[in-house]
Protein backbone atom coordinates (compact mmCIF):
# COMPACT_ATOMS: atom_id res chain seq x y z
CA UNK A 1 -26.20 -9.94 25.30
CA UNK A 2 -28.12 -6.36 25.53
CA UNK A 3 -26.69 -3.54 23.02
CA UNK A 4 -25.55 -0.67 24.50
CA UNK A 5 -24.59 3.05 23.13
CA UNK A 6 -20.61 4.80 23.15
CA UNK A 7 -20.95 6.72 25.95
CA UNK A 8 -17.68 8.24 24.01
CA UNK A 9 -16.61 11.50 21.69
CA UNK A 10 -15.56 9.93 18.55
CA UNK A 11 -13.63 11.56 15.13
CA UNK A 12 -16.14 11.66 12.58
CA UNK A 13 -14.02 9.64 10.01
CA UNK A 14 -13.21 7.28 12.97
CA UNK A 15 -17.06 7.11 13.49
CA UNK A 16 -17.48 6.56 9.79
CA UNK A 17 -14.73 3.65 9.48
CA UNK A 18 -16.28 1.93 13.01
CA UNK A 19 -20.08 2.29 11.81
CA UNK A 20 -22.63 -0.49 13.08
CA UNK A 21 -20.48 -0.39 16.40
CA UNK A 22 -22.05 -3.02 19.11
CA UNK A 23 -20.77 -3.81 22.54
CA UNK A 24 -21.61 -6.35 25.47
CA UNK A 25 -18.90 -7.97 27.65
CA UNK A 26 -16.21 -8.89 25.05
CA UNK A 27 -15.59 -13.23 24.94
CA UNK A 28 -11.61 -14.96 26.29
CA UNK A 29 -12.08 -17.19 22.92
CA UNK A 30 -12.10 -14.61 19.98
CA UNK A 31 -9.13 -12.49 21.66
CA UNK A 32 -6.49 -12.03 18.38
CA UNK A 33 -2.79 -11.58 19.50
CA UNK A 34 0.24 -12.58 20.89
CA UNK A 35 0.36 -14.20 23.80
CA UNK A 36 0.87 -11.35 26.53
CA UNK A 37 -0.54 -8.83 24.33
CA UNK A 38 -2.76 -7.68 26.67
CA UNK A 39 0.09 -7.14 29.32
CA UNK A 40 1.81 -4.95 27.17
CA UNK A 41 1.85 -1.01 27.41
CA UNK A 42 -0.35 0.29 24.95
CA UNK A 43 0.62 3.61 22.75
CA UNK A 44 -0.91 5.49 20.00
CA UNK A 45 2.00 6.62 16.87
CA UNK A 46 1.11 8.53 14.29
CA UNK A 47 1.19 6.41 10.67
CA UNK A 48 4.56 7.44 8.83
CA UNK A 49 3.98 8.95 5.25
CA UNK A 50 5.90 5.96 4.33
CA UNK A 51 3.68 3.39 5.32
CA UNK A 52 2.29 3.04 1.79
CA UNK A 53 -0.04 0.13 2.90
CA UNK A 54 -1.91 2.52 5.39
CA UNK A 55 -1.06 5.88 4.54
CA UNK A 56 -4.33 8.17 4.12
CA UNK A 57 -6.21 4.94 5.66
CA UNK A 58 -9.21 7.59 7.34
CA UNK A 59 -7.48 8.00 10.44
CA UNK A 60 -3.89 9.48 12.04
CA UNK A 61 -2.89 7.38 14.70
CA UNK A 62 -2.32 3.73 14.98
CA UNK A 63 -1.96 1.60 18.06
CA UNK A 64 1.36 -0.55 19.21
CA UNK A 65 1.85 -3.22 19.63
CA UNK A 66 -0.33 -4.00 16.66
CA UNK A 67 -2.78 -6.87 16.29
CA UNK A 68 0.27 -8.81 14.97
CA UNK A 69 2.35 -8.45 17.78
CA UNK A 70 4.72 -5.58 16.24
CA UNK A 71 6.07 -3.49 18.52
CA UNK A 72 7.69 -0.77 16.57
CA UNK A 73 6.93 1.28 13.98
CA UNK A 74 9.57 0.03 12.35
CA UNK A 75 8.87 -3.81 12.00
CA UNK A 76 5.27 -3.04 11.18
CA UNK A 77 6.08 -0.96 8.17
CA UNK A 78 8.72 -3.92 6.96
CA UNK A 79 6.07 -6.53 7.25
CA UNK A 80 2.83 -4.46 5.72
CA UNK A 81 5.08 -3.72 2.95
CA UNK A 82 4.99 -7.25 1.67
CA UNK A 83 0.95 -6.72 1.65
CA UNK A 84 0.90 -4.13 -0.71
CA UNK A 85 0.91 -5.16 -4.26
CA UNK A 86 -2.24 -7.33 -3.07
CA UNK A 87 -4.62 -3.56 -2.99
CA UNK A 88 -3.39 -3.08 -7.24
CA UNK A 89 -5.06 -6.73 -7.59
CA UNK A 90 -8.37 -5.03 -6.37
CA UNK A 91 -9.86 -8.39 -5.44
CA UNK A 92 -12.24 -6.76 -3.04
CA UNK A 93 -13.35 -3.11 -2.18
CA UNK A 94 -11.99 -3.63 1.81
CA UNK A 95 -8.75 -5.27 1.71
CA UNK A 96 -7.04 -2.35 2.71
CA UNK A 97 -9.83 -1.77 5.88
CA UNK A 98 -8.84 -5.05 6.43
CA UNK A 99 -5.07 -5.11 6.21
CA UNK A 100 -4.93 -1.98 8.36
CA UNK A 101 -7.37 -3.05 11.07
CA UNK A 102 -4.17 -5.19 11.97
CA UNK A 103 -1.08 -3.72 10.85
CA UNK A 104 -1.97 -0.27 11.98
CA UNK A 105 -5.03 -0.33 14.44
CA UNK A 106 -7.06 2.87 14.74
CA UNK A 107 -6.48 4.29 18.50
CA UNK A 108 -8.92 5.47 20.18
CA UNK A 109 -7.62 6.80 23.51
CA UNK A 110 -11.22 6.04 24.96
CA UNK A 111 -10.90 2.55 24.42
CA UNK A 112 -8.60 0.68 26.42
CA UNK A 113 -8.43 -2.20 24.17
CA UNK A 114 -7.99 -2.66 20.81
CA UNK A 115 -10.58 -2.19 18.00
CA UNK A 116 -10.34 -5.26 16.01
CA UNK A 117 -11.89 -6.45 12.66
CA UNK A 118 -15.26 -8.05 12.49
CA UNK A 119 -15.17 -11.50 10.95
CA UNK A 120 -17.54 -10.47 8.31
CA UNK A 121 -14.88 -7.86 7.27
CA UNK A 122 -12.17 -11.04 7.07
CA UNK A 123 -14.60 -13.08 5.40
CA UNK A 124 -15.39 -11.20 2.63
CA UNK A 125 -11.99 -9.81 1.96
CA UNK A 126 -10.36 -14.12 2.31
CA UNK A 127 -13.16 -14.66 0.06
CA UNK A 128 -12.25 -12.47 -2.84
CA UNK A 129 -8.19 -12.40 -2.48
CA UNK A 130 -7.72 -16.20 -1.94
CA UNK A 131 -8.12 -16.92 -5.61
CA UNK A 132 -6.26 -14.47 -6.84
CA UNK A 133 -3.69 -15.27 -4.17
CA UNK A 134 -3.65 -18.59 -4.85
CA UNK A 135 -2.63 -18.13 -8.55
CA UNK A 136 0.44 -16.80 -7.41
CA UNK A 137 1.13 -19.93 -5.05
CA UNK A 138 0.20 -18.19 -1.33
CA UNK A 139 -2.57 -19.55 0.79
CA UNK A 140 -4.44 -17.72 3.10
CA UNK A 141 -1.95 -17.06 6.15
CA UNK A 142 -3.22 -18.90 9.72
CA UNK A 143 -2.52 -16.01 11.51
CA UNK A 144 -5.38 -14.39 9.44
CA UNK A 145 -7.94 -17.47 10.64
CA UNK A 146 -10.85 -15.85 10.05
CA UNK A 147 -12.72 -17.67 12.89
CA UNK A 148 -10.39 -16.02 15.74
CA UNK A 149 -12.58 -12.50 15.12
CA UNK A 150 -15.25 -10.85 16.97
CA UNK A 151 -18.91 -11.43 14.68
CA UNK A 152 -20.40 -8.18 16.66
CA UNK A 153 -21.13 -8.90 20.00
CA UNK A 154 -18.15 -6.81 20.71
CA UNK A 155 -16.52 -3.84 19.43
CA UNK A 156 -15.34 -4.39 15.62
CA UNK A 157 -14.63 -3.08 12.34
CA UNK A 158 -17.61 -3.73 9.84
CA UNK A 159 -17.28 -4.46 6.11
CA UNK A 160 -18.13 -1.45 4.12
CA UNK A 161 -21.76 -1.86 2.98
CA UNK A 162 -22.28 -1.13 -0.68
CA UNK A 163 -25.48 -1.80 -3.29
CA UNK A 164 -23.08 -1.96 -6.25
CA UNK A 165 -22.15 -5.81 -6.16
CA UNK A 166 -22.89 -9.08 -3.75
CA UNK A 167 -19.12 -10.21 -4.01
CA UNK A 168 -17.56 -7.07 -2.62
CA UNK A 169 -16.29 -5.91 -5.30
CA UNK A 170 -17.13 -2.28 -6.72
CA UNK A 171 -18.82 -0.99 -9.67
CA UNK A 172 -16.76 0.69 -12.20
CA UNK A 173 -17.29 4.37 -10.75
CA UNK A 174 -17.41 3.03 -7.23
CA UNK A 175 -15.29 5.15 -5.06
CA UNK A 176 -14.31 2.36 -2.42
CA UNK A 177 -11.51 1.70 -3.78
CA UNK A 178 -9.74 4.97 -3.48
CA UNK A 179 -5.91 4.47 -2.14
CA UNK A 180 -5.51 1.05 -3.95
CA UNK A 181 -5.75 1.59 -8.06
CA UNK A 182 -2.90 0.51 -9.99
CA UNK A 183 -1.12 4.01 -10.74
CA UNK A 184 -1.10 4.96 -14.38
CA UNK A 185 2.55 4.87 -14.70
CA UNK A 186 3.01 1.70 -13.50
CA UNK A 187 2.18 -1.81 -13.78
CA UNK A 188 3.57 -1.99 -17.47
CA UNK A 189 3.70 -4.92 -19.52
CA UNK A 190 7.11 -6.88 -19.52
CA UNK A 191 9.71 -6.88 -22.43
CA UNK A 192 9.89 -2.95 -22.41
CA UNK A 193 7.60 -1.94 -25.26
CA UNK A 194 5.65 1.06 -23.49
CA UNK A 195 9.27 2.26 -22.90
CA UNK A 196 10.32 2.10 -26.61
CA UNK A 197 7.31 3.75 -27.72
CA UNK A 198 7.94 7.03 -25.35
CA UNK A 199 11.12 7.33 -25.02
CA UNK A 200 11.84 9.93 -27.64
CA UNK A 201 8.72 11.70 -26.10
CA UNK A 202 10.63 12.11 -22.69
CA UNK A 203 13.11 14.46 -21.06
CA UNK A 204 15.11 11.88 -18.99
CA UNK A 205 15.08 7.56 -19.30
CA UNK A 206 17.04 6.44 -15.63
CA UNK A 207 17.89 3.21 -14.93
CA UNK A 208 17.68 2.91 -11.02
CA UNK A 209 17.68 0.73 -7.85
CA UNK A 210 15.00 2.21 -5.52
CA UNK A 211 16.34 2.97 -1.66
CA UNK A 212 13.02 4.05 -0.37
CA UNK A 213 9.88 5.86 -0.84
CA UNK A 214 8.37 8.45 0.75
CA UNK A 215 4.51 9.92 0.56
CA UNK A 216 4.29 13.83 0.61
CA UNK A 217 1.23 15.23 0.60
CA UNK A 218 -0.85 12.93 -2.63
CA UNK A 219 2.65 12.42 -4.39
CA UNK A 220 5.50 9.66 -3.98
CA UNK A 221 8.72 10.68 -3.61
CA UNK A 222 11.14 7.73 -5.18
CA UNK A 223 14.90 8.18 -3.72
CA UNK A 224 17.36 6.24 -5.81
CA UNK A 225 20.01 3.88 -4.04
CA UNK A 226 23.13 5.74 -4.87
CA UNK A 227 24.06 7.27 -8.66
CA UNK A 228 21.16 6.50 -11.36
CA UNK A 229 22.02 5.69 -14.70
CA UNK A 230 21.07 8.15 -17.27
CA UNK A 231 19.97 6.44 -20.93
CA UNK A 232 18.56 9.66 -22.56
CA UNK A 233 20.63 12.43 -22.28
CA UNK A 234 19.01 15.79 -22.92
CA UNK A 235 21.44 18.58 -21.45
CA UNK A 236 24.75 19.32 -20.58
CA UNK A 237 27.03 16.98 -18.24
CA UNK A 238 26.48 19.06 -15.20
CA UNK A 239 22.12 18.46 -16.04
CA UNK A 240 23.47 14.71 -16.40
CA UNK A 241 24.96 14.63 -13.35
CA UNK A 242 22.58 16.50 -11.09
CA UNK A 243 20.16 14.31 -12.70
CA UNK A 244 21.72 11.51 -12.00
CA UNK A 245 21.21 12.25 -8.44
CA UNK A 246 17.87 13.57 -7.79
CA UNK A 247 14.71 12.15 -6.30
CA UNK A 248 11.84 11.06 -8.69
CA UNK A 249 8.40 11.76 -8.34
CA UNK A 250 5.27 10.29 -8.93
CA UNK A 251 2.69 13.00 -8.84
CA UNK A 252 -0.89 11.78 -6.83
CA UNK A 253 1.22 8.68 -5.79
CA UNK A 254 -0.09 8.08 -2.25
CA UNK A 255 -3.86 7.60 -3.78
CA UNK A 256 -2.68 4.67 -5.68
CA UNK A 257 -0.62 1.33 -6.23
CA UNK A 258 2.44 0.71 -7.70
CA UNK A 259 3.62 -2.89 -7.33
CA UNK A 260 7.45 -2.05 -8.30
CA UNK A 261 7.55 0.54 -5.15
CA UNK A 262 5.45 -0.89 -2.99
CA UNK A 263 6.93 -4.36 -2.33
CA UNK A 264 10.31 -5.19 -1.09
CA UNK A 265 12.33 -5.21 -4.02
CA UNK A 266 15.85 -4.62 -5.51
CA UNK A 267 15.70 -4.88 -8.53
CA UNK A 268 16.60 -2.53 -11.73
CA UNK A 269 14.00 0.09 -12.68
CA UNK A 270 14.04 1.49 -15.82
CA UNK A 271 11.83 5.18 -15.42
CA UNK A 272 10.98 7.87 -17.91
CA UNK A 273 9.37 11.17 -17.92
CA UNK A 274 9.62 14.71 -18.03
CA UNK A 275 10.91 18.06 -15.88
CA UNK A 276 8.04 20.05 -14.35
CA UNK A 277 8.83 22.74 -11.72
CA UNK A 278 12.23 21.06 -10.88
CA UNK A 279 10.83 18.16 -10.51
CA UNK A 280 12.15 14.85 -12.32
CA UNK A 281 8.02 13.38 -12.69
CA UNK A 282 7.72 10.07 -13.68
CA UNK A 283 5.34 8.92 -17.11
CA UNK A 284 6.00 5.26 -17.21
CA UNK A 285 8.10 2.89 -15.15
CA UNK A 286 9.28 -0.58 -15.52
CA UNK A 287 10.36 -3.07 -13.02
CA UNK A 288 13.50 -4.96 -15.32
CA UNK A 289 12.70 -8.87 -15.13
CA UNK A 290 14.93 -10.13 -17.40
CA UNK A 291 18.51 -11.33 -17.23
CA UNK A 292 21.54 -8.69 -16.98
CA UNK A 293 22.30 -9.33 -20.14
CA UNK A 294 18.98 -8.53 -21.89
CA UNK A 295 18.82 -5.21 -19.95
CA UNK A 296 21.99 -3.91 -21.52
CA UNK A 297 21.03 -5.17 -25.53
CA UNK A 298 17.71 -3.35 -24.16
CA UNK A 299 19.63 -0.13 -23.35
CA UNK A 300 21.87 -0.09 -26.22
CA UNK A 301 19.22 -0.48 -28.30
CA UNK A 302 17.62 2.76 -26.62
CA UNK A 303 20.31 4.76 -27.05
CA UNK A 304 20.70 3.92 -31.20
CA UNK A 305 17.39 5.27 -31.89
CA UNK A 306 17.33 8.58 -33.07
CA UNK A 307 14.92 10.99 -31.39
């Protein structure tokens, strides 16, 4: 096949993201999608704040139906969530290129179809997740075969080239993985210690079920499903109660990951931190594990210490 150059005016991030484009005529055997995919009307959505897995990917607009066959906004968001707690496991610098190369498609209104990932990109990200994956029981999903991508004879997504390592993973001031660190307040060890140790430090200790999350801006926005449960009381009843329910917020939230918000979950969180501004701002929260009846000898023994 003969290279060619875009004959086409391209965002500079876009241009950035796509880098090492090459097209010829594009081969039946590596198409990726649904059957009919091709038939269907094509649109360009912008990426909700709440998409957490591909919020502040490098680009606004994603393409639907996805390269998964989701047609809605609404049923790609559901799924992608289930992806997420995979970026805190930072098993390799592009997962998240990856992920959203499928879930949320860059669109480019020049193309008419679909930019897809290169199977170099797949390679290298299967290559570093599927161990860690595999510890936790999951294989490698089918639907993510490798083999069924474009290696560069067509339009594709590249890896991200980087000097720092040869298994994709980055050095330890290696920018690359912006979006998917583990945010500081999260990701605590289990059995509640880190919440012992500050919780005479804090304004406010909530025990919560999470309804959703939404990103504003660099910070997370956690909305409680109905009434929290306040532990440490530090005001009157009428604080109590307004605090009881109000939002929390996790400030610079969007640039990282928190496993206990970003996967489908409803379970109890326990959350502690201060006011700022208004603001209920999380320091430490902890996804509760144990039985019902370990949470509440856990609370009561909060609420006996003296602070």
């Amino acid at each position: 096949s003969t290279n060619v150059m875009m004959a086409v005016s391209i965002p500079f991030q876009v241009w950035i993201l796509l880098t090492s484009w090459r097209v010829c005529a594009a081969d039946p055997s590596l198409q990726f999608a649904p059957t009919g995919f091709s038939a269907k009307r094509q649109v360009c959505k912008p990426i909700p704040n709440t998409m957490g897995l591909c919020h502040d990917v490098g680009y606004r607009e994603m393409r639907l139906p996805n390269l998964l066959g989701h047609e809605t906004i609404k049923e790609a968001q559901q799924q992608a969530g289930s992806w997420v707690p995979l970026l805190s496991k930072q098993c390799h610098r592009d997962t998240k290129k990856f992920l959203c190369s499928l879930f949320a498609p860059v669109c480019l209104r020049e193309l008419e179809r679909p930019v897809r990932p290169c199977r170099s990109l797949c390679e290298g990200v299967r290559d570093g997740c599927l161990p860690v994956m595999s510890a936790f029981g999951f294989p490698w999903p089918e639907i993510l075969n490798c083999s069924q991508f474009p290696t560069g004879a067509e339009v594709c997504i590249p890896p991200t080239a980087s000097p720092s390592s040869d298994n994709g993973n980055p050095g330890p001031h290696s920018n690359d993985m912006d979006g998917t660190l583990i945010c500081e307040a999260c990701s605590l060890p289990e059995g509640g210690k880190e919440i012992l140790e500050n919780y005479c430090k804090s304004d406010f200790v909530v025990r919560l079920r999470v309804k959703e999350t939404q990103l504003l801006g660099a910070d997370r926005k956690i909305v409680p499903n109905g009434r929290s449960r306040v532990v440490l009381r530090q005001g009157d009843r009428a604080e109590e109660e307004s605090m009881a329910r109000s939002a929390l917020w996790l400030p610079e939230g969007s640039r990282c990951a928190c496993e206990e918000l970003d996967g489908p979950s409803s379970g109890i969180i326990l959350a502690l931190g201060s006011r700022q501004r208004g603001r209920l701002v999380l320091s430490k929260l902890l996804l509760w594990q144990s039985s019902d009846k370990e949470l509440r000898k856990f609370l009561r023994g909060l609420q006996k210490l003296r602070c």
